[in-house]
N, C-alpha and C. Protein backbone atom coordinates (compact mmCIF):
# COMPACT_ATOMS: atom_id res chain seq x y z
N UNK A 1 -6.08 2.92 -127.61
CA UNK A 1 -6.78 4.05 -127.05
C UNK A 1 -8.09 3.61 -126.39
N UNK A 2 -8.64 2.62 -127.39
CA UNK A 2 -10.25 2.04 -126.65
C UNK A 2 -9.90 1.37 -125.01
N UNK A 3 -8.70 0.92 -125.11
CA UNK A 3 -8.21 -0.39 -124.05
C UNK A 3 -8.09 0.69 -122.78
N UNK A 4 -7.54 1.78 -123.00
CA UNK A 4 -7.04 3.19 -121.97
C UNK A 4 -8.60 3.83 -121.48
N UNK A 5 -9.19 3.81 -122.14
CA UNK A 5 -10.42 4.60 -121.49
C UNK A 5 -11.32 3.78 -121.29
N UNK A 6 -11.50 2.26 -121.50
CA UNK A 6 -12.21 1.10 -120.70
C UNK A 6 -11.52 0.69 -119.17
N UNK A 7 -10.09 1.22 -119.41
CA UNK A 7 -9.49 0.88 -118.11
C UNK A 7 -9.91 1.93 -116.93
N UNK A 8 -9.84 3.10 -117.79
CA UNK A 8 -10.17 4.55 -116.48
C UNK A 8 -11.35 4.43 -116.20
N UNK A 9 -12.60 4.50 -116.90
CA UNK A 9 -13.82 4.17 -116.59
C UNK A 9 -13.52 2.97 -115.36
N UNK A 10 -13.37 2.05 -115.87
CA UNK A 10 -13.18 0.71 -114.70
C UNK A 10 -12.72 1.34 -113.23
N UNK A 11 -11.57 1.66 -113.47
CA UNK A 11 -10.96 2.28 -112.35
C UNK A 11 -11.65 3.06 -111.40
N UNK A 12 -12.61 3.88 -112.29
CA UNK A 12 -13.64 4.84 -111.84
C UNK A 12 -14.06 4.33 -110.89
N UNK A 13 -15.00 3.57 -111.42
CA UNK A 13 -16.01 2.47 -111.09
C UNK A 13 -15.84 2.30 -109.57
N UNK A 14 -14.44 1.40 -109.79
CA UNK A 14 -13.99 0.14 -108.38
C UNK A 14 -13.55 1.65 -107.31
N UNK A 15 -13.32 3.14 -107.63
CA UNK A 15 -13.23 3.87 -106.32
C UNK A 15 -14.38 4.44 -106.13
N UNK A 16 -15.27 4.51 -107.33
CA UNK A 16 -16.60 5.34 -106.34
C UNK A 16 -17.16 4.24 -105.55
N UNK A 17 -17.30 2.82 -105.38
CA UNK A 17 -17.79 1.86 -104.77
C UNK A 17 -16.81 1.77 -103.78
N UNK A 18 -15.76 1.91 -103.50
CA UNK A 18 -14.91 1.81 -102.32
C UNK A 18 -15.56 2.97 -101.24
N UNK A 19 -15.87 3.94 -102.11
CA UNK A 19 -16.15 5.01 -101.47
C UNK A 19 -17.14 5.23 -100.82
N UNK A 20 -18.55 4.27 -101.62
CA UNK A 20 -19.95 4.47 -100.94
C UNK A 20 -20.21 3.45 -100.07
N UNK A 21 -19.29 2.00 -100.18
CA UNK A 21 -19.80 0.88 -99.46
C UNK A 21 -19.69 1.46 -97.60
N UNK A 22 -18.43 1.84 -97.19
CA UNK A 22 -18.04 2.28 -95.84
C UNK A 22 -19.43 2.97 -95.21
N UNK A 23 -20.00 4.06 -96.42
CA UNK A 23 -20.79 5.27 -95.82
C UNK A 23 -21.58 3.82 -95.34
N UNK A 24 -22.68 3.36 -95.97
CA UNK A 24 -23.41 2.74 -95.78
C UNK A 24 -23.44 1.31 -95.01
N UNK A 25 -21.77 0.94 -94.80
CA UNK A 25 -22.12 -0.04 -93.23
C UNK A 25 -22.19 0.73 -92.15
N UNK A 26 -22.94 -0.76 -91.23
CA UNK A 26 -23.34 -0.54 -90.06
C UNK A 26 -21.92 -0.45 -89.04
N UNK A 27 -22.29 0.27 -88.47
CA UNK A 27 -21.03 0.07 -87.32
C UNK A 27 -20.91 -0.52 -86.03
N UNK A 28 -19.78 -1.76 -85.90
CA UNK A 28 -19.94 -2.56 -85.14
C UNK A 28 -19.20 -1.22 -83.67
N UNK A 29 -20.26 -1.90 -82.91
CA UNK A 29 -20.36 -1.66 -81.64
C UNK A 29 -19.12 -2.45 -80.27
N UNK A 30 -18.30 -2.61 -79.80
CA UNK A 30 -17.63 -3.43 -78.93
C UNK A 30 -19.02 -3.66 -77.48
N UNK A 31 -18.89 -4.46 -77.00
CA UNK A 31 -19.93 -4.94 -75.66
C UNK A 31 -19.08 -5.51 -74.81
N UNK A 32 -18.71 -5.75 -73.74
CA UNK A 32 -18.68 -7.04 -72.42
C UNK A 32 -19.43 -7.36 -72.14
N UNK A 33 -19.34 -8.92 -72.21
CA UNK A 33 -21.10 -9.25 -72.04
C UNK A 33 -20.39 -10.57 -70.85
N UNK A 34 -21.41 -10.10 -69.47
CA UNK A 34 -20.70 -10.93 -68.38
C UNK A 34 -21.86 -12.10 -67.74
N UNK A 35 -22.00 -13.03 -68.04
CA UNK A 35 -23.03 -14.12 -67.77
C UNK A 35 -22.74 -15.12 -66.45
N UNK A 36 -23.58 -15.61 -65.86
CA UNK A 36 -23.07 -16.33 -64.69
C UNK A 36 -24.48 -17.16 -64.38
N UNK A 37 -24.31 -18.41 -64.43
CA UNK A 37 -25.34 -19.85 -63.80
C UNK A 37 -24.99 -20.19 -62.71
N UNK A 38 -25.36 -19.94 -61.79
CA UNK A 38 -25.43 -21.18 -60.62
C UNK A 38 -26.39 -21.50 -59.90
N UNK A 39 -26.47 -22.52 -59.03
CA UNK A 39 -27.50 -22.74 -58.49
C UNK A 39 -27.40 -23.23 -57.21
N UNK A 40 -28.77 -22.95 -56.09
CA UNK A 40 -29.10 -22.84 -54.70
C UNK A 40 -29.94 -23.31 -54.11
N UNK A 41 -30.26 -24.01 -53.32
CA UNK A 41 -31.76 -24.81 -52.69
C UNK A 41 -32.59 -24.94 -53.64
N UNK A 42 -32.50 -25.75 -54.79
CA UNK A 42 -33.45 -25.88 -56.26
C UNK A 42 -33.49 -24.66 -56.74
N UNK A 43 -33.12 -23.69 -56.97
CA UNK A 43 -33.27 -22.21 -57.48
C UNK A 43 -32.22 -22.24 -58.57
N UNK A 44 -32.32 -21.74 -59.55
CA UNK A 44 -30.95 -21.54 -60.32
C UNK A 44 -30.89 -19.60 -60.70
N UNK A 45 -29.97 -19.10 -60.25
CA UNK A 45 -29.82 -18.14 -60.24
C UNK A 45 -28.69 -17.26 -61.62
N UNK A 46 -29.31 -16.58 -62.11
CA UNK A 46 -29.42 -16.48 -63.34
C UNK A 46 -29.10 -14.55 -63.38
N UNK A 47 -27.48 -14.38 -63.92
CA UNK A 47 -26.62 -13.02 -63.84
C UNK A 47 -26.35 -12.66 -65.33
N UNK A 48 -26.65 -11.62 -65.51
CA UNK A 48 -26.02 -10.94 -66.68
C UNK A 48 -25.52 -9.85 -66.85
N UNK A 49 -24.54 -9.13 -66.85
CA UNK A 49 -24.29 -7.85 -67.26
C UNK A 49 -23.46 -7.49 -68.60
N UNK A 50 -24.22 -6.12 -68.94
CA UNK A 50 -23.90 -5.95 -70.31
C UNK A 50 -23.62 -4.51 -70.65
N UNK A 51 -22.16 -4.04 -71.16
CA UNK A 51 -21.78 -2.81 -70.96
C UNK A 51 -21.22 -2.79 -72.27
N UNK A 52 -21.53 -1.10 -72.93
CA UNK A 52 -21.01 -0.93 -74.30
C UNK A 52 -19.92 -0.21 -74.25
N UNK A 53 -19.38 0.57 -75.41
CA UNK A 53 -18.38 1.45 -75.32
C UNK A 53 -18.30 2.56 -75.59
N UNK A 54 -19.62 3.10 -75.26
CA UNK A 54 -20.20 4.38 -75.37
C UNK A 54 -21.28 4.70 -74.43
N UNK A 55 -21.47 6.02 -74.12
CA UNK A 55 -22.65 6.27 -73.04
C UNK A 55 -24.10 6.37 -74.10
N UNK A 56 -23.70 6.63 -75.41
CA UNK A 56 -24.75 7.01 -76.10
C UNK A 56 -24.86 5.98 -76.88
N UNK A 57 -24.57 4.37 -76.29
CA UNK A 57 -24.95 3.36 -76.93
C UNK A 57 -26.48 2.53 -76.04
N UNK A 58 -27.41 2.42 -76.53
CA UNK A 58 -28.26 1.56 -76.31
C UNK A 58 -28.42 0.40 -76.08
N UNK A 59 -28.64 -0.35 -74.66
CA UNK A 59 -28.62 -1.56 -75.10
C UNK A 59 -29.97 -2.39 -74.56
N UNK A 60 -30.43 -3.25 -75.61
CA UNK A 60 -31.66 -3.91 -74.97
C UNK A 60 -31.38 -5.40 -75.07
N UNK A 61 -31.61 -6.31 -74.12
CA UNK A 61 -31.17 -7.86 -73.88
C UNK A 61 -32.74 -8.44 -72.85
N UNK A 62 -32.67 -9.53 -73.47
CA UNK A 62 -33.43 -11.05 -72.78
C UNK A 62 -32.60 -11.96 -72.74
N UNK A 63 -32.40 -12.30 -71.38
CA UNK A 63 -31.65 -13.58 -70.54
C UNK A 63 -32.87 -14.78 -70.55
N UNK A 64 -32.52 -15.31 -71.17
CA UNK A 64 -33.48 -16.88 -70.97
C UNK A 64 -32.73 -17.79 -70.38
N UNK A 65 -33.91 -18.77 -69.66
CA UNK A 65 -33.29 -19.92 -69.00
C UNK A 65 -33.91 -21.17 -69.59
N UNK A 66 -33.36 -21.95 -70.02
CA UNK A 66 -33.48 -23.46 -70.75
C UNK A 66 -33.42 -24.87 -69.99
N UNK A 67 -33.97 -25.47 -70.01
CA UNK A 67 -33.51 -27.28 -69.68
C UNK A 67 -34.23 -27.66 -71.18
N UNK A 68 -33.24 -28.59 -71.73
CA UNK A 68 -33.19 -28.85 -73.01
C UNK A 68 -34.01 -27.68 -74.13
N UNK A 69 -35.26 -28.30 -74.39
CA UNK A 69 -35.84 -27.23 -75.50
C UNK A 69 -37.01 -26.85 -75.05
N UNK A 70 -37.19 -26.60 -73.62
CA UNK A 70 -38.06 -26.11 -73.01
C UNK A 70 -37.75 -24.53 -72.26
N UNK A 71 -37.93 -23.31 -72.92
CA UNK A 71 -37.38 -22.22 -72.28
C UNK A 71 -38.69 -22.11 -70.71
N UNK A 72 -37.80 -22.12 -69.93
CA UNK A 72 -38.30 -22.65 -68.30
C UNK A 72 -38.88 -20.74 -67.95
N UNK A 73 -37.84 -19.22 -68.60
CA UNK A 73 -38.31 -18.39 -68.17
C UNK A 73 -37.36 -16.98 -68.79
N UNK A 74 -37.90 -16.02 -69.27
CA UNK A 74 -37.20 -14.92 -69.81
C UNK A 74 -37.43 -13.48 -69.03
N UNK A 75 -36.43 -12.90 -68.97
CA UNK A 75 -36.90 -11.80 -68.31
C UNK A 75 -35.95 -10.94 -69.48
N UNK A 76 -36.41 -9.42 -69.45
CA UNK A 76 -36.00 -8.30 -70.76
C UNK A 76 -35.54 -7.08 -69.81
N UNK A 77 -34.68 -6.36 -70.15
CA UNK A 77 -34.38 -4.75 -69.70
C UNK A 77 -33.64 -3.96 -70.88
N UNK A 78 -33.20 -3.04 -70.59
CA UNK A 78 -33.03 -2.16 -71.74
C UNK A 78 -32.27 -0.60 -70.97
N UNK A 79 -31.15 0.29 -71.70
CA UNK A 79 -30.85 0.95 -71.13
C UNK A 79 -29.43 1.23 -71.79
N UNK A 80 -29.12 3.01 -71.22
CA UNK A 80 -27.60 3.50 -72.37
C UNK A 80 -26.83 2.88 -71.17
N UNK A 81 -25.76 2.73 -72.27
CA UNK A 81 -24.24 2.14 -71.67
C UNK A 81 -24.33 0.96 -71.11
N UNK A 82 -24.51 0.70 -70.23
CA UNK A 82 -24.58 -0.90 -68.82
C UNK A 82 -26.16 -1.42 -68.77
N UNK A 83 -26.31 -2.21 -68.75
CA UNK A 83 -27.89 -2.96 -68.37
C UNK A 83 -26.95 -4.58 -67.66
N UNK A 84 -28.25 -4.57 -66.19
CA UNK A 84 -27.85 -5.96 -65.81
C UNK A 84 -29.32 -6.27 -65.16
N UNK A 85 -28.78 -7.75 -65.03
CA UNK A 85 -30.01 -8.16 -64.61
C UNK A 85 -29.73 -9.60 -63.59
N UNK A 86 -30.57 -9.92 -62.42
CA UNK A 86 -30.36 -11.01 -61.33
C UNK A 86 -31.17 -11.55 -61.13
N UNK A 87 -31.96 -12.77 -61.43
CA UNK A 87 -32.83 -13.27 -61.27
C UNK A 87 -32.92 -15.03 -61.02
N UNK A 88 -34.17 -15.13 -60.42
CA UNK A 88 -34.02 -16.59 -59.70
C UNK A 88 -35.65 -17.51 -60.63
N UNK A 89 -34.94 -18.91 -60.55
CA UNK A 89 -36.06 -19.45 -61.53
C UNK A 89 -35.92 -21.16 -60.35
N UNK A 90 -36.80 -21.12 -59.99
CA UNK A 90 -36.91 -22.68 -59.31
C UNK A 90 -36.39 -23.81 -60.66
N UNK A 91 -35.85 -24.91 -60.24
CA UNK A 91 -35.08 -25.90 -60.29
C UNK A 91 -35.09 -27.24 -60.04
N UNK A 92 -34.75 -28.27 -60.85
CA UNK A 92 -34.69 -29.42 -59.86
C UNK A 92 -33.71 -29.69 -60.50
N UNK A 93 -33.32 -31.06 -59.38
CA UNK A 93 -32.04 -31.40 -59.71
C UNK A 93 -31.48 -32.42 -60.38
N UNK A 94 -30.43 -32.96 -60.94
CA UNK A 94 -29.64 -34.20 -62.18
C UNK A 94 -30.53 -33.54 -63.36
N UNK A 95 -30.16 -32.32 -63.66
CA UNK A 95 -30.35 -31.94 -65.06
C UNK A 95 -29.58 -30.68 -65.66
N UNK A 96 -29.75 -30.60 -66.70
CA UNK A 96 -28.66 -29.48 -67.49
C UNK A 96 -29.13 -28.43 -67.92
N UNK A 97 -28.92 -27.33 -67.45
CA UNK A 97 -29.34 -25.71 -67.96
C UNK A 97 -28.57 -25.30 -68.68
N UNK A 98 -29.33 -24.17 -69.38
CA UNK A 98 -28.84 -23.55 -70.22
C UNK A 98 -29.13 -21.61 -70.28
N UNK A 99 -28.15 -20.46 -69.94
CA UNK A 99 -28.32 -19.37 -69.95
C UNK A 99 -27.92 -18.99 -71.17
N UNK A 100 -29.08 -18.28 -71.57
CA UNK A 100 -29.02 -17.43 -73.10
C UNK A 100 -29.62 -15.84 -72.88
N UNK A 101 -28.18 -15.44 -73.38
CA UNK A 101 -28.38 -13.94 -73.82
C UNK A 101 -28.65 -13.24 -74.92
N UNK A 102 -29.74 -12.72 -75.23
CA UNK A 102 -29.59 -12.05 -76.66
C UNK A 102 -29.86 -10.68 -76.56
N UNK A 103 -29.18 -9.91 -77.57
CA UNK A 103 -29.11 -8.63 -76.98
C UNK A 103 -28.94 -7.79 -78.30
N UNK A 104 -29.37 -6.19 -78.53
CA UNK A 104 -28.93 -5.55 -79.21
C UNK A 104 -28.22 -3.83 -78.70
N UNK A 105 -27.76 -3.81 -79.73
CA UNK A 105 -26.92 -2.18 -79.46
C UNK A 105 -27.29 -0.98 -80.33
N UNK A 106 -28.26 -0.57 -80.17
CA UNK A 106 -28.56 0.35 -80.99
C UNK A 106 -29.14 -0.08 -82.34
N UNK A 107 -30.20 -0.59 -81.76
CA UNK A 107 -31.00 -1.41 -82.98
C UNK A 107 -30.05 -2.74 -83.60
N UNK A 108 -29.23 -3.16 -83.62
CA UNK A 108 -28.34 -3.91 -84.43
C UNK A 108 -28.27 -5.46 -83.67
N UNK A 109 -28.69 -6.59 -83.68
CA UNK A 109 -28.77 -7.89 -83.11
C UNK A 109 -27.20 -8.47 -83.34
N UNK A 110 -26.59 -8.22 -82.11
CA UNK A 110 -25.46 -9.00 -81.97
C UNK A 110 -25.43 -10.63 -81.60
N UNK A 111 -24.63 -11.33 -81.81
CA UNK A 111 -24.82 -12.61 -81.40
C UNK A 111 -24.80 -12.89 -80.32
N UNK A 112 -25.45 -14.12 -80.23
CA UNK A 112 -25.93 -14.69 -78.94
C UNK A 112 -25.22 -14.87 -77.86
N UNK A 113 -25.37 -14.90 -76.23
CA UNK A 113 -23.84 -15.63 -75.80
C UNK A 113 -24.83 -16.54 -74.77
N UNK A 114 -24.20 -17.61 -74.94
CA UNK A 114 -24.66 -18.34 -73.53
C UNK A 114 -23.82 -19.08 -72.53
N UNK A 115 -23.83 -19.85 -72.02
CA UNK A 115 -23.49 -20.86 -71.25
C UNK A 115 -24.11 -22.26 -70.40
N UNK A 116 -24.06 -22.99 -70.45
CA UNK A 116 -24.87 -24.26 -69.68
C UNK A 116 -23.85 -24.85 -68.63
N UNK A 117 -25.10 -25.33 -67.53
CA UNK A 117 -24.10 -26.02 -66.34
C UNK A 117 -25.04 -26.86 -65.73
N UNK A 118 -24.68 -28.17 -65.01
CA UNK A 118 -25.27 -29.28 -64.79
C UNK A 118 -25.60 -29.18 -63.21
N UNK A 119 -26.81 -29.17 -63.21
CA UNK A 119 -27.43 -29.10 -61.52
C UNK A 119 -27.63 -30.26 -60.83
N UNK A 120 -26.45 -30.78 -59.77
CA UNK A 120 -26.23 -32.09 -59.58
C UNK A 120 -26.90 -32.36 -58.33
């Protein structure tokens, strides 16, 4: 009888916690997140666009530009649904960049995305 009502209690237990963990996560958001490096008469030209899956999703992002561990220049925007951004950062050349996006969705810091490409 003791073994039967240590088990239901238990049981209890493991569904009211099934029940409260859901309320209380965060909810992941879906993004396309569209990045693009290239470069032009020493300029490296520097694309991002970033679209959620909702109109009533928020999104705020900084595109940085890198050569090794020197961030060369950041620019920030912010905005519901789509935010993009086009921008140009002088350059020289036989070296390796690096575009970094970081971005959130409604307060929530999604991971990073970048890409690097070699300016020959």
């Amino acid at each position: 009888m003791r073994y039967k009502s240590t088990l239901a209690i238990g049981l209890t237990l493991v569904f009211v916690l099934l029940l409260v963990i859901p309320a209380n996560a965060e909810q992941t958001r879906y993004c396309d997140v569209y990045r693009k490096l290239s470069f032009s008469n020493n300029a490296a030209i520097c694309k991002c666009e970033i679209s959620a899956d909702s109109s009533s999703d928020w999104i705020s992002a900084t595109m940085e530009l890198w050569r090794g561990t020197t961030m060369l220049n950041s620019w920030s925007t912010s905005g519901a649904e789509s935010i993009s951004m086009d921008e140009t950062e002088s350059v020289t050349r036989y070296q390796t960049y690096r575009l970094v996006i970081n971005y959130s969705v409604n307060g929530i810091t999604q991971s990073p995305v970048e890409t690097s490409k070699y300016y020959g």
